[in-house]
Protein backbone atom coordinates (compact mmCIF):
# COMPACT_ATOMS: atom_id res chain seq x y z
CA UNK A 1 41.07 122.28 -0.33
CA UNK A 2 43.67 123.04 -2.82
CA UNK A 3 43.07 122.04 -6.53
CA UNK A 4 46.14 121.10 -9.07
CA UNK A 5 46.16 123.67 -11.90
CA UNK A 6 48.63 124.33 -14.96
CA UNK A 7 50.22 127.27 -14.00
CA UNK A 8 49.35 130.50 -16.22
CA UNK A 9 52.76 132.68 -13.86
CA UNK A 10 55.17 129.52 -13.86
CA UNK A 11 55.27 127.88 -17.63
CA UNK A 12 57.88 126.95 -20.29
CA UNK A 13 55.29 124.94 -22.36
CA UNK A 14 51.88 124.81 -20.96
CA UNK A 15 52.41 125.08 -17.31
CA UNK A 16 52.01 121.17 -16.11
CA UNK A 17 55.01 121.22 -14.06
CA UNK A 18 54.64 124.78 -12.64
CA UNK A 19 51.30 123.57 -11.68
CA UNK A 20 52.89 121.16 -9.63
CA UNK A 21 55.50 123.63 -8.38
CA UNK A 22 53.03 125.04 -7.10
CA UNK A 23 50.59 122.86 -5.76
CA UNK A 24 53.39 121.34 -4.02
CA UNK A 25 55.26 124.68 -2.64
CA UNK A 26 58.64 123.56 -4.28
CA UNK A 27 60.25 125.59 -6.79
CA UNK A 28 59.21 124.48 -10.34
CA UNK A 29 62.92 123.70 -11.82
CA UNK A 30 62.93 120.85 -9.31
CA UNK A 31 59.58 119.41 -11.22
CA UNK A 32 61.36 120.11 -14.58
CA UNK A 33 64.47 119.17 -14.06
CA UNK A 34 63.21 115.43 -12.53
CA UNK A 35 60.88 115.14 -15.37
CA UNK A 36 63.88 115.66 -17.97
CA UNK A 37 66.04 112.79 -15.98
CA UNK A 38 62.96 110.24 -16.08
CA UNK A 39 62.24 110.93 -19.82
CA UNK A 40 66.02 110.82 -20.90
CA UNK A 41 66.27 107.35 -19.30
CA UNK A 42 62.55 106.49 -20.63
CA UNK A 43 63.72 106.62 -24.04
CA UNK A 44 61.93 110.35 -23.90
CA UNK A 45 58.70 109.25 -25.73
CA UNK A 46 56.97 107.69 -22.24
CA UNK A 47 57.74 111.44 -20.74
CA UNK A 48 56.63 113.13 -23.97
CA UNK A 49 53.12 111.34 -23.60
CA UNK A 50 52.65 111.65 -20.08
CA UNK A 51 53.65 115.41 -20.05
CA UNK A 52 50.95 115.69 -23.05
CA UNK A 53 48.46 113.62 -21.12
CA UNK A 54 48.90 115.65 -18.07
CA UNK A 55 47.98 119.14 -20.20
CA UNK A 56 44.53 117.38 -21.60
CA UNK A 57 43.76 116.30 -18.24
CA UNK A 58 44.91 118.65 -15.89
CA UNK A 59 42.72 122.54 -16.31
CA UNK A 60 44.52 125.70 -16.71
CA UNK A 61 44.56 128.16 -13.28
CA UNK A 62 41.61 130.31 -13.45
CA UNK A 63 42.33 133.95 -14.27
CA UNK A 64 42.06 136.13 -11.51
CA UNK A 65 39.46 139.28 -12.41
CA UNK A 66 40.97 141.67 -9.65
């Protein structure tokens, strides 16, 4: 089963959206740019607080010891 993880390989900030790049096999920039739109016409603070929320509650991709 696969498991939603911040991205440590795909990040600008903390890897949320990378993470869901990912996770969902689409190129991250699609995530990004989307989540730009919604928070420009959101007034940016609801997007600023989710994309915060997302980092507390989503964990950071476990580092590989290869």
């Amino acid at each position: 089963m696969k498991k939603l993880y911040r991205s440590r390989k795909n990040r600008m900030l903390a890897g949320v959206l990378g993470g869901f790049g990912e996770y969902f096999g689409v190129d991250p920039t699609v995530f990004r740019v989307a989540w730009v739109v919604i928070s420009v016409f959101s007034g940016f603070f609801p997007g600023i607080i989710a994309y915060f929320l997302a980092v507390l509650i989503v964990s950071e991709e476990p580092q590989n010891n290869n």
